[in-house]
C-alpha atoms as a PDB file:
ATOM      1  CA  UNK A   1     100.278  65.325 152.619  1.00  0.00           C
ATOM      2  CA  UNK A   2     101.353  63.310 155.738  1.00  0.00           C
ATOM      3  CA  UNK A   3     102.662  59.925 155.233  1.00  0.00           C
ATOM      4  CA  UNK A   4      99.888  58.149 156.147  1.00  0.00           C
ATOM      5  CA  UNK A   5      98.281  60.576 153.075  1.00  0.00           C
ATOM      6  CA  UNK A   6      96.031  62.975 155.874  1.00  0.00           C
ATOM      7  CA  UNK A   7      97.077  66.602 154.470  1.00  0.00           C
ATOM      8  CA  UNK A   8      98.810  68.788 156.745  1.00  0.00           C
ATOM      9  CA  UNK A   9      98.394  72.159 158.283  1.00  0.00           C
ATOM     10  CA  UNK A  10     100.941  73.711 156.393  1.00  0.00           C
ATOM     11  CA  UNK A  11     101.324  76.603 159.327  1.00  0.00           C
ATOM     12  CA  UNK A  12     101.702  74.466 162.565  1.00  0.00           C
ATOM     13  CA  UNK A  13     102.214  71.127 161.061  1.00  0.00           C
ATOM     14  CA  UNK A  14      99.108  69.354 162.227  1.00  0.00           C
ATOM     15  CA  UNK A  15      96.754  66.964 160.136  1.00  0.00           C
ATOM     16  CA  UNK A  16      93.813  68.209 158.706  1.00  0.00           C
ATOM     17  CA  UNK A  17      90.430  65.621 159.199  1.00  0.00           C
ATOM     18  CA  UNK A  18      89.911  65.825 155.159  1.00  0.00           C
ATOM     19  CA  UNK A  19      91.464  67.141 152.197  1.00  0.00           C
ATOM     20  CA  UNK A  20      88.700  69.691 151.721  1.00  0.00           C
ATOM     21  CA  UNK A  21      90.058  71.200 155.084  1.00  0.00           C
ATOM     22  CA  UNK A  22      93.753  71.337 153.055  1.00  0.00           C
ATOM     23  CA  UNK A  23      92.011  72.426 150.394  1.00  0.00           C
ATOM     24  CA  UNK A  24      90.149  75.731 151.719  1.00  0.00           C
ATOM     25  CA  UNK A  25      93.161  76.358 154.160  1.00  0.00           C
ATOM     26  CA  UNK A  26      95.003  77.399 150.808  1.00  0.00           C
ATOM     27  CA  UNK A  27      92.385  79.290 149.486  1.00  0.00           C
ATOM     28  CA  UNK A  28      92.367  81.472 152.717  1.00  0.00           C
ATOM     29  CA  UNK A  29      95.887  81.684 152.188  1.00  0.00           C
ATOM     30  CA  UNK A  30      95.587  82.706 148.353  1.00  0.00           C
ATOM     31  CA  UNK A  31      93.271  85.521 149.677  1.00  0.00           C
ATOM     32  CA  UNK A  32      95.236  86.286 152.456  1.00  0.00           C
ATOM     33  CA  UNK A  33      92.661  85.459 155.119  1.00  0.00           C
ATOM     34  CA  UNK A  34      94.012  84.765 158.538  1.00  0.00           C
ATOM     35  CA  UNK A  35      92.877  81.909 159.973  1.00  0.00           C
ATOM     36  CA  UNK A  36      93.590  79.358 162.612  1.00  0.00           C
ATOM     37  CA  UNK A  37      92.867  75.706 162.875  1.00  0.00           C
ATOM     38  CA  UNK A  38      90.802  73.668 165.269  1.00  0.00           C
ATOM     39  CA  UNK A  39      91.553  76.774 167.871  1.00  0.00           C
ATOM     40  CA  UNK A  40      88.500  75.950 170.158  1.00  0.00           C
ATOM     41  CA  UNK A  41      86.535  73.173 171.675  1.00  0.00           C
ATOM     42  CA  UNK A  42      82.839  73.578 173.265  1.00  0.00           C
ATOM     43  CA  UNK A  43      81.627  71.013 174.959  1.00  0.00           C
ATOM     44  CA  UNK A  44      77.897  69.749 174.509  1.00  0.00           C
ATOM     45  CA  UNK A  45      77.284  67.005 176.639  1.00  0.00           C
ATOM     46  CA  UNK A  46      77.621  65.971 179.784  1.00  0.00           C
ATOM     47  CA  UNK A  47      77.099  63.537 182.289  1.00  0.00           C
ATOM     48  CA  UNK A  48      75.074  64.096 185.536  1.00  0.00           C
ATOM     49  CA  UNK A  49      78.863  64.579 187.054  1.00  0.00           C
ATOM     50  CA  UNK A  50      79.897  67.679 184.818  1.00  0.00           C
ATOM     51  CA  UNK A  51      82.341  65.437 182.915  1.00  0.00           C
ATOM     52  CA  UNK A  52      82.358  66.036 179.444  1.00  0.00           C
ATOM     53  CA  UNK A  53      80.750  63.252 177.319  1.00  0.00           C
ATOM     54  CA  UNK A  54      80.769  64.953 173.959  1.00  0.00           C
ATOM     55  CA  UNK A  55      82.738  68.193 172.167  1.00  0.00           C
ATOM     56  CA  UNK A  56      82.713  70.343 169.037  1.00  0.00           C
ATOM     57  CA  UNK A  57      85.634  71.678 167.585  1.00  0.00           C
ATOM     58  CA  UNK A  58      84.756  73.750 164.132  1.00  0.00           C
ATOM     59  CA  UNK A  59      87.295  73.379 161.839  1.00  0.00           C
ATOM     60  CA  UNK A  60      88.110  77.097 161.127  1.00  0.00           C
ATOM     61  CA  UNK A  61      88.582  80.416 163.348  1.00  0.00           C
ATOM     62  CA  UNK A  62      89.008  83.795 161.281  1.00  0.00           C
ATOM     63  CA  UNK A  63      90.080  85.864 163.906  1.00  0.00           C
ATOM     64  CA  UNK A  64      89.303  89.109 161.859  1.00  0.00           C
ATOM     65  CA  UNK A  65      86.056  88.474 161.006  1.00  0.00           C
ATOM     66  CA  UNK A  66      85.631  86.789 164.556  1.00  0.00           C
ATOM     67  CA  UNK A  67      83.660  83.694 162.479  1.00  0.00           C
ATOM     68  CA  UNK A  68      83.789  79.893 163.070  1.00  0.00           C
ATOM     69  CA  UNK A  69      83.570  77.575 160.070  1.00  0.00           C
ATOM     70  CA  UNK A  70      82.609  73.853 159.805  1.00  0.00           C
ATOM     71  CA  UNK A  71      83.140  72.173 156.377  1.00  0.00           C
ATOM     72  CA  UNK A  72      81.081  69.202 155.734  1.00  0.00           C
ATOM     73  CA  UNK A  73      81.532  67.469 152.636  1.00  0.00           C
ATOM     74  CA  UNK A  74      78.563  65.388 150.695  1.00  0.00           C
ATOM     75  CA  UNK A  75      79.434  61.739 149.839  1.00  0.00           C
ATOM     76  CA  UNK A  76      79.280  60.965 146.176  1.00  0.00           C
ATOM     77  CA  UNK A  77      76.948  57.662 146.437  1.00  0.00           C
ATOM     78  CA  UNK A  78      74.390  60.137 147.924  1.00  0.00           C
ATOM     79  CA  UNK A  79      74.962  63.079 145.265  1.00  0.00           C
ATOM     80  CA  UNK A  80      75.146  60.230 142.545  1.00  0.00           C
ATOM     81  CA  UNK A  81      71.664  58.553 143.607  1.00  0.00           C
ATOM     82  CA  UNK A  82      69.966  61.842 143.734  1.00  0.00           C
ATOM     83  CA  UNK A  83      71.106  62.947 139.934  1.00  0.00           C
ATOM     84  CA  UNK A  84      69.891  59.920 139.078  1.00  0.00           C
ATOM     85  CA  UNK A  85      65.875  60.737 140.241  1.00  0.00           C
ATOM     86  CA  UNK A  86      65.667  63.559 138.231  1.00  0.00           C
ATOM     87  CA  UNK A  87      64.445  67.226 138.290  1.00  0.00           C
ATOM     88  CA  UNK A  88      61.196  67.444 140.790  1.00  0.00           C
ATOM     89  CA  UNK A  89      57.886  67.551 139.134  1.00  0.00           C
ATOM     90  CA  UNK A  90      56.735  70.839 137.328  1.00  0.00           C
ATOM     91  CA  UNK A  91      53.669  72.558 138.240  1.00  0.00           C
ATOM     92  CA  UNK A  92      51.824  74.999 135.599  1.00  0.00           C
ATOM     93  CA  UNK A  93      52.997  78.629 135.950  1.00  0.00           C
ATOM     94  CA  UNK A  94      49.439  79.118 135.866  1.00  0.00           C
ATOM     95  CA  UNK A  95      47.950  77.393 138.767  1.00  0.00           C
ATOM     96  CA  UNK A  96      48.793  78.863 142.454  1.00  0.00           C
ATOM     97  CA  UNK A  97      51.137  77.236 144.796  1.00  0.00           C
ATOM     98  CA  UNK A  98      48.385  76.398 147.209  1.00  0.00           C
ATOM     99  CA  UNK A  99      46.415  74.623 144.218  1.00  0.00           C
ATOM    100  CA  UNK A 100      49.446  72.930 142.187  1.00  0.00           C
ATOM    101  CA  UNK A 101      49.242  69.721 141.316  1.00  0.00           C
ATOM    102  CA  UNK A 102      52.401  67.918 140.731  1.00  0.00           C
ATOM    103  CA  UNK A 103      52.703  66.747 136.902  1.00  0.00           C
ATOM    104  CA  UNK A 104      55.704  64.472 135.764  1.00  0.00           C
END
């Protein structure tokens, strides 16, 4: 971790966005995956000028399986608040999908 508490790159030194980033970084490392970080920006918006308004940078590049990777995490209110819902309704096993009806 950095001092301000952002985890590091451990290769080149630079700050990962999120821990999870940290986090899978070692696991390619544990399974000996090359991989580089933040290698490549595509732009994806423009203005009627060709300047770039908006970019994309994925947050992985394994160069031996030629693959980009974004991690996205969930946040826990949202996980939390749909545990707390339930299961979805059952239908009978009996009844086809196009004719289910929804029981609680």
């Amino acid at each position: 971790m950095s001092e301000a508490g952002t985890p590091r790159d451990h290769k080149a030194g630079n700050a990962f966005a999120h821990a999870s980033e940290a986090e899978f970084a070692r696991i390619l490392d544990f399974y000996q995956v090359a991989w580089e970080y933040e290698p490549q920006v595509f732009p994806i918006l423009w203005d009627l000028d060709g300047n770039v308004l908006e970019s994309f940078a994925p947050d992985f590049f394994l160069p031996d399986l030629e693959l980009l990777i974004e991690l996205t995490t969930l946040q826990q209110r949202l996980v939390r608040q749909e545990e707390s819902q339930g299961p979805p309704p059952a239908r009978a096993l009996s009844e086809p999908a196009d004719q289910a009806v929804l029981r609680p």
